[in-house]
Protein backbone atom coordinates (compact mmCIF):
# COMPACT_ATOMS: atom_id res chain seq x y z
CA UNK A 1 -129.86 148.72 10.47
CA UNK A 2 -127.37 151.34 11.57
CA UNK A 3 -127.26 149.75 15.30
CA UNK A 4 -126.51 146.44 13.43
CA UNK A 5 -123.68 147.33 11.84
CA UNK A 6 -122.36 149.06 14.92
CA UNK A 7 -123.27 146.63 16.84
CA UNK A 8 -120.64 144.06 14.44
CA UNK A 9 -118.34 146.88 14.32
CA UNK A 10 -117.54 146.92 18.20
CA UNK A 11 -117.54 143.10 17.78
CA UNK A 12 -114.91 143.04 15.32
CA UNK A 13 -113.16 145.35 17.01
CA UNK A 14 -113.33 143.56 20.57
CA UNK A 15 -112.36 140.51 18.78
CA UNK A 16 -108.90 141.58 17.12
CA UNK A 17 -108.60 143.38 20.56
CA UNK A 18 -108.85 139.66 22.19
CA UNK A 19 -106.58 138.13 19.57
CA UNK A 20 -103.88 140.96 19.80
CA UNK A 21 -104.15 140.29 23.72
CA UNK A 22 -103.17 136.16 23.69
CA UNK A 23 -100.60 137.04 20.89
CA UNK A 24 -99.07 139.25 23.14
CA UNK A 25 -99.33 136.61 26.47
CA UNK A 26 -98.31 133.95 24.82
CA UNK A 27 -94.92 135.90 23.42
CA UNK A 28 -94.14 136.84 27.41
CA UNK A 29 -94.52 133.73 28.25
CA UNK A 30 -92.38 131.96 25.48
CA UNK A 31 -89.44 134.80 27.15
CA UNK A 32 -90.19 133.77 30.80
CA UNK A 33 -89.55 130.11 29.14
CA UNK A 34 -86.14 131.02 27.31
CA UNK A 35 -83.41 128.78 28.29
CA UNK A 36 -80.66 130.92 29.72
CA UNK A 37 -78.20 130.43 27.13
CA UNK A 38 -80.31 132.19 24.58
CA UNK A 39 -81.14 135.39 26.87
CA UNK A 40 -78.85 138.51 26.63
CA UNK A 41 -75.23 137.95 28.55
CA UNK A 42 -73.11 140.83 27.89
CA UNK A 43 -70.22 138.80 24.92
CA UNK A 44 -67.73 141.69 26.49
CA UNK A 45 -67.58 141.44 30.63
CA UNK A 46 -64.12 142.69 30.94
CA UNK A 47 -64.55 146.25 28.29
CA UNK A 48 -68.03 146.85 30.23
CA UNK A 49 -66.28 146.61 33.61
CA UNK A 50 -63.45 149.09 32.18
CA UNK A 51 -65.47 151.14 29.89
CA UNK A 52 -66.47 152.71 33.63
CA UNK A 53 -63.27 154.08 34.72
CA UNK A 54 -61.38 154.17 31.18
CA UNK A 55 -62.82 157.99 30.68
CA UNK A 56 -61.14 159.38 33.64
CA UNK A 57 -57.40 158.61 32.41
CA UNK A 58 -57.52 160.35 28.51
CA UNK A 59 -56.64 163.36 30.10
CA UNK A 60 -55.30 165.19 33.53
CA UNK A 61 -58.17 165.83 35.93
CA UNK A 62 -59.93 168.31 38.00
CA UNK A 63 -60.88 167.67 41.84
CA UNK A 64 -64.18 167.54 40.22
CA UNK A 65 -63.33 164.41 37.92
CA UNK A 66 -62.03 162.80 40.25
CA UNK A 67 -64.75 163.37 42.73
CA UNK A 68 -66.60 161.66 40.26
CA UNK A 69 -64.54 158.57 39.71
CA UNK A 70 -64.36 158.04 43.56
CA UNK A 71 -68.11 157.96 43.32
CA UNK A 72 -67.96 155.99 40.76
CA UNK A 73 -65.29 152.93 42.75
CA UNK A 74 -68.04 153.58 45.99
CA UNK A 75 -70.88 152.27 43.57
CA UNK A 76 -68.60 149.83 42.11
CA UNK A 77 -68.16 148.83 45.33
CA UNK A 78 -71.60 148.32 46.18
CA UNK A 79 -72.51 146.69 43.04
CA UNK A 80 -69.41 143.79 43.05
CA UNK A 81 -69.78 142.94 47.11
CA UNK A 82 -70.02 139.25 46.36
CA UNK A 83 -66.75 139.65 44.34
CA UNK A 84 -64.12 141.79 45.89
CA UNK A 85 -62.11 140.87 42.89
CA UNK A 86 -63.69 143.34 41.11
CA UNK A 87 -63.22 146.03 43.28
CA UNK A 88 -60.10 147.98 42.75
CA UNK A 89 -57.78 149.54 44.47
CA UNK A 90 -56.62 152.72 45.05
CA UNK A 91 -53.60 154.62 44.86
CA UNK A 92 -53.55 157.94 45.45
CA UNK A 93 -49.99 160.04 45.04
CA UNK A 94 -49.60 163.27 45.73
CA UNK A 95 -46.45 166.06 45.73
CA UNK A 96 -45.27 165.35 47.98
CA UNK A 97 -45.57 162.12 47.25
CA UNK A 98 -48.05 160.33 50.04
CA UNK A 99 -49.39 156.79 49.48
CA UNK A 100 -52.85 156.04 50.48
CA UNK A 101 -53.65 152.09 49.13
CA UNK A 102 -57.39 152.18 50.09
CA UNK A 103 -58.55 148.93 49.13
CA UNK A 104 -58.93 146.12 50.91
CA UNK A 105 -61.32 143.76 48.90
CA UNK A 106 -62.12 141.27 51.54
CA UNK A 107 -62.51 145.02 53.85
CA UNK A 108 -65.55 146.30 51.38
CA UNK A 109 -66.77 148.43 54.14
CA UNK A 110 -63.88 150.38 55.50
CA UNK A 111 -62.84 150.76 51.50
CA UNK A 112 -66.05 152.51 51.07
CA UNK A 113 -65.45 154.55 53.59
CA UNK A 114 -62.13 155.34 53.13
CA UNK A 115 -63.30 156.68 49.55
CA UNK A 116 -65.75 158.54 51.27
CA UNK A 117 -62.98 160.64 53.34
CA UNK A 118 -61.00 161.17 50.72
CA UNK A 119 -63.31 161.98 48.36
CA UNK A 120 -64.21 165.03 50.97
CA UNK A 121 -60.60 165.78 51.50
CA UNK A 122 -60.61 165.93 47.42
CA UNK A 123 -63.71 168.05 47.26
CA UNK A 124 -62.09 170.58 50.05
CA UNK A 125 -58.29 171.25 48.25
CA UNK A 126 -57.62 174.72 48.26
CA UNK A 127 -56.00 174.46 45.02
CA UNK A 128 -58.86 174.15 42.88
CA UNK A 129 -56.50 174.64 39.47
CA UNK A 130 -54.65 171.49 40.77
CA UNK A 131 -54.61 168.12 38.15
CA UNK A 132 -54.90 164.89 38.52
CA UNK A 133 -53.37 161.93 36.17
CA UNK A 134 -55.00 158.46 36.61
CA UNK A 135 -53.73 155.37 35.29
CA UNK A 136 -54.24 151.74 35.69
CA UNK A 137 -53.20 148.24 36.24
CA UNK A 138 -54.82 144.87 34.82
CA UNK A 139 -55.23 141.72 36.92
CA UNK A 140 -54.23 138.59 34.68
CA UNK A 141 -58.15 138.34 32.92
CA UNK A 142 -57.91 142.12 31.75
CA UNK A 143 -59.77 143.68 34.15
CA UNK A 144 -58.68 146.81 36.26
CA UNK A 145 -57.33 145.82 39.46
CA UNK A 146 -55.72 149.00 40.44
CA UNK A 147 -56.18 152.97 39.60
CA UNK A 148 -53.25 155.05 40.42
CA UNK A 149 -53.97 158.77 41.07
CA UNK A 150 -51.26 160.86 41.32
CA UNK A 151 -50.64 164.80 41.64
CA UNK A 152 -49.64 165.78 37.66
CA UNK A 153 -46.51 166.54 38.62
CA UNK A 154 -45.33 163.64 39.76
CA UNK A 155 -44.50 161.10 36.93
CA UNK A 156 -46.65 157.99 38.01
CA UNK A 157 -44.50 155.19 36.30
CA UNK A 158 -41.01 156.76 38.28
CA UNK A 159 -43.20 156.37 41.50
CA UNK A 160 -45.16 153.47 40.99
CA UNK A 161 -44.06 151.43 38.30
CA UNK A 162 -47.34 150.55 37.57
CA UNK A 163 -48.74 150.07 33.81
CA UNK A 164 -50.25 153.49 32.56
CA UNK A 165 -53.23 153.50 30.22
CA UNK A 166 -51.55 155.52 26.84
């Protein structure tokens, strides 16, 4: 009697085991199937696309922080290769004041590289106490189209003119 009832025990159990199984195919499947307009598509394209380069101008930065957001634009670049649009440019000022406009977007491959190099020459300043300010410009949709980096004590907007982020 005791092997009976084990016996319809394991059954059971094998049985809600089966049904939890198909429940659980049948659910990936009805995903695979979802029409496109009902899967996930980020509402906010342009803040997700800033949100990645926003942090770097709330406050002057180290060579370190800037290392960083050049690593940052090389991945960027990588990621938005089919749309050089989204890759922006560079402008690096320094005191005294040197311009360096990196990108190129239809040139993905030299801007890469020029980031590289000057992410090095960044990494190798003597002055290790020297700050960075970093602002931006907007292309017409919102999006950043250029990041001006400039030595903190030169005033970007008397150099550049560009649009600053405060």
């Amino acid at each position: 009697m005791k092997k009976l009832k084990r016996y319809v025990f394991i059954i059971i159990i094998d049985i809600l085991f089966i049904i939890l199984s198909v429940y659980i195919f049948i659910k990936g499947i009805e995903i695979l199937n979802m029409p496109h307009e009902h899967s996930y598509i980020n509402p906010h394209p342009v803040e997700s696309f800033n949100n990645q380069f926003l942090y770097y101008g709330e406050k002057h930065q180290s060579y370190g922080q800037i290392s960083s957001l050049l690593k940052r634009l090389m991945s960027n670049c990588k990621l938005y290769a089919d749309e050089p649009n989204r890759v922006p440019s560079i402008l690096f000022l320094d005191n005294p004041i040197v311009e360096y406009n990196i990108a190129d977007g239809n040139q993905l491959l030299n801007y890469y590289y020029s980031l590289d190099s000057f992410n090095d020459a960044i990494l190798e300043t003597e002055d290790r106490s020297k700050k960075y300010a970093v602002s931006f410009s907007y292309d017409e949709e919102g999006y950043i189209s250029s990041i001006t980096i400039s030595n903190e004590d030169t005033p970007i907007n008397a150099v550049s003119g560009g649009e600053t982020n405060e």
